[in-house]
Protein backbone atom coordinates (compact mmCIF):
# COMPACT_ATOMS: atom_id res chain seq x y z
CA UNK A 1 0.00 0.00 0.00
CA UNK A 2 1.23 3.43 -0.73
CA UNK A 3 0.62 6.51 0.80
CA UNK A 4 0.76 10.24 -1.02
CA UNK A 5 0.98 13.60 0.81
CA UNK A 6 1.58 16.48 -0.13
CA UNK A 7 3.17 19.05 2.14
CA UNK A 8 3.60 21.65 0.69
CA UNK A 9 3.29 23.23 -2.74
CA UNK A 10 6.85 24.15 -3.38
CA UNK A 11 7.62 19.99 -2.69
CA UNK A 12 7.66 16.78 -4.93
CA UNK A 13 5.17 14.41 -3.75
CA UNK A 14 6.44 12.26 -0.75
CA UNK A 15 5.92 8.47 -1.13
CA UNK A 16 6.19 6.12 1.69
CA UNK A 17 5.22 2.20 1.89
CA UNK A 18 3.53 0.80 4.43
CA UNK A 19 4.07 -3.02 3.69
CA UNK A 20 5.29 -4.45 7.34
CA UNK A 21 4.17 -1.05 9.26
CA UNK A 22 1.83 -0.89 11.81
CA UNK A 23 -1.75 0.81 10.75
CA UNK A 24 -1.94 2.41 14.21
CA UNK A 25 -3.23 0.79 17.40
CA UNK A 26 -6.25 -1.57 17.45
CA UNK A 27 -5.51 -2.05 13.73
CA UNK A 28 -4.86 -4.95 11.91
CA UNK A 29 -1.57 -5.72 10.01
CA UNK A 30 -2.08 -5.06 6.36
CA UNK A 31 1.13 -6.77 5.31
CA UNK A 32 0.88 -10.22 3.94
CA UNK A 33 0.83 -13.30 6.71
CA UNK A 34 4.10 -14.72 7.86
CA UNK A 35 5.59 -17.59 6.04
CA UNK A 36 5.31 -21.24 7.19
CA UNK A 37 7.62 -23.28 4.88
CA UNK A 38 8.77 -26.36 6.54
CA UNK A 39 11.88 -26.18 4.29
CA UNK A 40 12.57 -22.89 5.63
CA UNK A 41 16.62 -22.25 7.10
CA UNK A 42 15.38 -21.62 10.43
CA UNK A 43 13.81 -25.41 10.26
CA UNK A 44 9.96 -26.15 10.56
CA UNK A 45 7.79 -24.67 13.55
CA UNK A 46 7.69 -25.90 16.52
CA UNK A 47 4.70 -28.30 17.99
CA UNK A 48 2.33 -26.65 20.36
CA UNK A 49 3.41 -27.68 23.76
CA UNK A 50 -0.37 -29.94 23.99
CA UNK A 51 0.63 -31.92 21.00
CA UNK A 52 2.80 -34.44 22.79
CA UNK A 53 0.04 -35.21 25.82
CA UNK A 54 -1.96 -36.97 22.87
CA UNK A 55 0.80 -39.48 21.52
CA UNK A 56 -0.09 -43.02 21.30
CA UNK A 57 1.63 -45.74 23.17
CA UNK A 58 2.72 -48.51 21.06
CA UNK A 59 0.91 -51.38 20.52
CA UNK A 60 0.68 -54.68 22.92
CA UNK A 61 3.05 -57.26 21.46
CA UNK A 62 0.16 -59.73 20.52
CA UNK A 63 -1.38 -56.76 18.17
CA UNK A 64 1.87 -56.19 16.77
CA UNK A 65 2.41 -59.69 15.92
CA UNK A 66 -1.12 -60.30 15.04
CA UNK A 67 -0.81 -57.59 12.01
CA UNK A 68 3.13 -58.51 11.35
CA UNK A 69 1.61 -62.31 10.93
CA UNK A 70 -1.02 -60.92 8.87
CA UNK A 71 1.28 -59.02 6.31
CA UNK A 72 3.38 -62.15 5.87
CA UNK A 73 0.91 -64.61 5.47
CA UNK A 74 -0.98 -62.41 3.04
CA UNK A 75 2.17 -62.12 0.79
CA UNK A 76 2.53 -58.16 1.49
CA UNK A 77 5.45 -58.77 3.39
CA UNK A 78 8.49 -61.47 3.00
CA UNK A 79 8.79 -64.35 5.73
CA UNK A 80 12.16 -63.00 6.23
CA UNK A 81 11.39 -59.86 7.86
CA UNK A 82 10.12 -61.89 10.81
CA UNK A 83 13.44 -63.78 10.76
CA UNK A 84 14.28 -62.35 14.16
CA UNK A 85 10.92 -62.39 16.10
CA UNK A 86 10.68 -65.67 15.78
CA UNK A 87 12.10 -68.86 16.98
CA UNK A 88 13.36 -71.94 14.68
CA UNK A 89 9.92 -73.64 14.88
CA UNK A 90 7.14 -70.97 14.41
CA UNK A 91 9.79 -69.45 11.63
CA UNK A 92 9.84 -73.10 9.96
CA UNK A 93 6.23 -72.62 10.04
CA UNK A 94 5.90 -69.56 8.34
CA UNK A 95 8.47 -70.74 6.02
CA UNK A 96 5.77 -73.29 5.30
CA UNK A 97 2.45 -71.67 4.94
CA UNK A 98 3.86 -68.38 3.50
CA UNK A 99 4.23 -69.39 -0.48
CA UNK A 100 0.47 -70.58 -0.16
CA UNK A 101 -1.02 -66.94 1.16
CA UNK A 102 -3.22 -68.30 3.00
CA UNK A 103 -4.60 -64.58 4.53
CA UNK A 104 -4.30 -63.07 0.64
CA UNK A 105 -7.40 -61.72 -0.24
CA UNK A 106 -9.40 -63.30 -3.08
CA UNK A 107 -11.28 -61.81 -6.49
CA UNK A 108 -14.82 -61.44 -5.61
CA UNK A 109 -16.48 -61.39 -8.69
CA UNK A 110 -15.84 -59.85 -11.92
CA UNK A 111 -13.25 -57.50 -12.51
CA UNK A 112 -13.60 -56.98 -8.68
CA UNK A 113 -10.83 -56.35 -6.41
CA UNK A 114 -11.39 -57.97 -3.16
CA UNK A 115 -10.40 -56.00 0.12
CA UNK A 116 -6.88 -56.35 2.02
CA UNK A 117 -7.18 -58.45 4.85
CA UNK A 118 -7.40 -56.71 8.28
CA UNK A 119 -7.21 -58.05 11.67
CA UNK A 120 -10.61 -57.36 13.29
CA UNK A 121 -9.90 -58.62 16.95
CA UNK A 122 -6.91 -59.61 18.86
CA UNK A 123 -7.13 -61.64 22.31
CA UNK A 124 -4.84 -63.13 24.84
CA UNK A 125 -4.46 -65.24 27.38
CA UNK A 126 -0.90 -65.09 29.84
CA UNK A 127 -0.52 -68.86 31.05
CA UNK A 128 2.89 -67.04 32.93
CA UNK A 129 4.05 -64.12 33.01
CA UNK A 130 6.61 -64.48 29.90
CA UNK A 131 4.23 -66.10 27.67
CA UNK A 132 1.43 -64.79 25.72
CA UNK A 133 -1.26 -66.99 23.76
CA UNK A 134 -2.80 -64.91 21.58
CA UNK A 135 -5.74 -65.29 18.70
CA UNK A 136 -6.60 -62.74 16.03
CA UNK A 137 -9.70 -62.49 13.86
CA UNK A 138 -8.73 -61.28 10.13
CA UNK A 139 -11.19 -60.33 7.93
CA UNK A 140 -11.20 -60.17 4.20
CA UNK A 141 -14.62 -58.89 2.89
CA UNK A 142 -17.28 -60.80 4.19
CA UNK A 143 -14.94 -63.91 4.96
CA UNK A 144 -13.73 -64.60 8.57
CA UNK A 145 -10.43 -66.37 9.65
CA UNK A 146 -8.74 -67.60 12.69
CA UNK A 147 -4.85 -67.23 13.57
CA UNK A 148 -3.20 -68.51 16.84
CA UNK A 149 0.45 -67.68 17.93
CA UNK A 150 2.50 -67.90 21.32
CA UNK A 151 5.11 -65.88 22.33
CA UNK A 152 7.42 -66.18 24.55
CA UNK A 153 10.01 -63.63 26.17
CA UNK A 154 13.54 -64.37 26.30
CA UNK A 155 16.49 -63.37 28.14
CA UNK A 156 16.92 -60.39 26.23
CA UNK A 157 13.06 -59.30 26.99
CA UNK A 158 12.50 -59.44 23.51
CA UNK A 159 9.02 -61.57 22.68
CA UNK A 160 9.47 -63.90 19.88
CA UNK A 161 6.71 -66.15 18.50
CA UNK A 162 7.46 -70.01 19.32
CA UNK A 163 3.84 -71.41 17.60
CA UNK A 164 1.79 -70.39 14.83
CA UNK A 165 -1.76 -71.84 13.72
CA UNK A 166 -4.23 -70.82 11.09
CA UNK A 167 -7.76 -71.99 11.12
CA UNK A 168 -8.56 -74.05 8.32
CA UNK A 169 -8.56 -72.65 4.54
CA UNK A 170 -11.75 -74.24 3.12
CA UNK A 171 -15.08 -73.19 4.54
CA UNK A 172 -16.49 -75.14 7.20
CA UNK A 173 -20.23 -74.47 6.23
């Protein structure tokens, strides 16, 4: 915005900017708003101070099995990315059912895609205090299926899975 007085007569016109001055008091700036680049040298804003009250704790290790079982064993995910959370005979296991896909989700109908698999429910039982027996329902559409595991902690309180199950693959109806 520019501003013209004239003073006097006898004086070229004066010409002042008011881009980044204040309009007087009470009034709004004028100027446009502050920038808010991210990528700006001064590095991206900081978090209002409430933000990190509302963080969410990580999941329960039978959930985060439960959907690390169900990206394997729906082929979105190789077997060997579980190499280390699981012990020789629940990895032989997955070794085993992984090339079938048992969780992939299947065509439903004609040109159809059918929906990714999700896990719907995930339960537990603690038969001691380092072992969890856990059971997840995935669902796929309108299809249900069962999946058992049991992990056990080790030395290094790390849980690893020691058993795997799947319910069966054919429907029971």
């Amino acid at each position: 915005m520019t501003v013209t007085t004239e003073s006097d007569t006898r004086t070229p016109t004066r010409t002042r900017s008011l881009r980044g001055a204040s309009t007087g008091p009470g009034r709004p700036r004028t100027g446009p708003p502050g920038r808010r680049d991210s990528r700006r040298p001064a590095g991206p804003r900081a978090a209002p101070a409430s933000a990190g009250r509302f963080r969410a704790s990580p999941p329960a290790p039978h959930e985060w099995f439960a959907e690390q079982l169900l990206l394997t064993l729906s082929g979105r995910r190789p077997v060997h990315a579980l190499l280390g959370h699981a012990l020789p005979a629940a990895y032989d296991r997955l070794v085993e059912l992984a090339p079938q896909a048992p969780l992939r989700p299947t065509a439903s109908g004609a040109g159809r895609r059918a929906p990714a698999p999700a896990v719907r429910h995930c339960g537990l039982c603690r038969p001691r205090p380092d072992v969890i027996e856990a059971f997840a329902r995935i669902a796929s559409g309108e299809r249900l299926r069962a999946l058992a595991f049991r992990l056990e902690r080790g030395g290094d309180a790390r849980w690893r899975c020691a058993a795997l199950d799947i319910g069966p693959s054919s429907p029971v109806w």
